[in-house]
Protein backbone atom coordinates (compact mmCIF):
# COMPACT_ATOMS: atom_id res chain seq x y z
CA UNK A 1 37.73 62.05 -45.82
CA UNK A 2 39.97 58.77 -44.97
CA UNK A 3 40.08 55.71 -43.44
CA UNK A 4 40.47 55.59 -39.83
CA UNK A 5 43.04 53.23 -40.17
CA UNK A 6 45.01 55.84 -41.80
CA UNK A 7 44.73 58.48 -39.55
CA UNK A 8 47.06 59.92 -37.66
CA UNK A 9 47.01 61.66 -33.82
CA UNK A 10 44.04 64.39 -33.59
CA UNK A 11 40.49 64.56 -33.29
CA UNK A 12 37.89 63.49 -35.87
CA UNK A 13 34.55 63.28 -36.81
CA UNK A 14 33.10 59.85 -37.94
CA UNK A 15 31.92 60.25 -41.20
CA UNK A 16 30.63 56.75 -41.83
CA UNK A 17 31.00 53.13 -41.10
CA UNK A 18 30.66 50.01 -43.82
CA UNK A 19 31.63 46.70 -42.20
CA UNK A 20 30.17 43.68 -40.95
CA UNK A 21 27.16 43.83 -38.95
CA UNK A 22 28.87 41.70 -35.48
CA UNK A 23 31.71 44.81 -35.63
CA UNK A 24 29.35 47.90 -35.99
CA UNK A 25 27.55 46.79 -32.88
CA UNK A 26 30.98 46.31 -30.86
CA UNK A 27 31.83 50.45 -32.68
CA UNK A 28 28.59 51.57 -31.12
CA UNK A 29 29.13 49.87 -27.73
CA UNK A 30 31.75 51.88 -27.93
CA UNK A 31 30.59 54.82 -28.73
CA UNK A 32 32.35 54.79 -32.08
CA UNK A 33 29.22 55.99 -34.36
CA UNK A 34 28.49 58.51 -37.10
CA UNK A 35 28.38 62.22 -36.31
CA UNK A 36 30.56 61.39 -33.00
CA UNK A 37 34.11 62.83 -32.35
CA UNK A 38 36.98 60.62 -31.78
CA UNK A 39 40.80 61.20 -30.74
CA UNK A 40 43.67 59.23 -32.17
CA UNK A 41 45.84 58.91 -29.93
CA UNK A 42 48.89 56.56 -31.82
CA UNK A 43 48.82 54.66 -34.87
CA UNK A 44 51.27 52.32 -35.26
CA UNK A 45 51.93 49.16 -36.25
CA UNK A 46 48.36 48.32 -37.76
CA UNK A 47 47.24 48.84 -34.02
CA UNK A 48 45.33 52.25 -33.60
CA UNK A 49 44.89 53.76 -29.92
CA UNK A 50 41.92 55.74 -29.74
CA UNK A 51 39.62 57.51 -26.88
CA UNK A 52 35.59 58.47 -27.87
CA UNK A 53 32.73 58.88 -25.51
CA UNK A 54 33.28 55.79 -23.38
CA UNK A 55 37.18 55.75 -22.62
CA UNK A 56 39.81 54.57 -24.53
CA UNK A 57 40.16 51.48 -27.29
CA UNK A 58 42.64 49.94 -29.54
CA UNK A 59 41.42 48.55 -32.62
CA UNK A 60 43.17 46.66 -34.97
CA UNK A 61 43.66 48.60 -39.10
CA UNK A 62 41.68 45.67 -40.03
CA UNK A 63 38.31 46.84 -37.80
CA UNK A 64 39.72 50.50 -38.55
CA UNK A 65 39.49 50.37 -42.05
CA UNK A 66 35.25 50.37 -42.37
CA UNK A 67 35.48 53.96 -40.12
CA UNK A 68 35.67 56.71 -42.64
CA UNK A 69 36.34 59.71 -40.90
């Protein structure tokens, strides 16, 4: 298991997510949750470029970072 933020291009299963309340709501609206699969797309630059369930998303490492995949 790692970090999301650390990830690089390929497909993943979300393992678990620990951050702040305000930001697991915005993962789920995204469909972003535990048990889903997600593609990395790029990471670089702190910026990761992802695509789940409901299209595609950059998140910052920061909001990356509570995803452990």
């Amino acid at each position: 298991m790692k970090k999301l933020s650390k990830a690089g291009a390929g497909k993943y299963t979300v393992k678990w997510i620990f951050t702040e309340p305000d930001l697991k709501k915005m993962l789920e609206e995204i469909r972003i949750e535990v048990g889903k699969e997600i593609t990395v797309i790029s990471n670089c630059f702190g910026q990761i470029l992802l695509r789940s369930e409901a299209g595609a998303f950059v998140l910052d490492a920061e909001a990356a970072a509570g995803v452990t995949i």
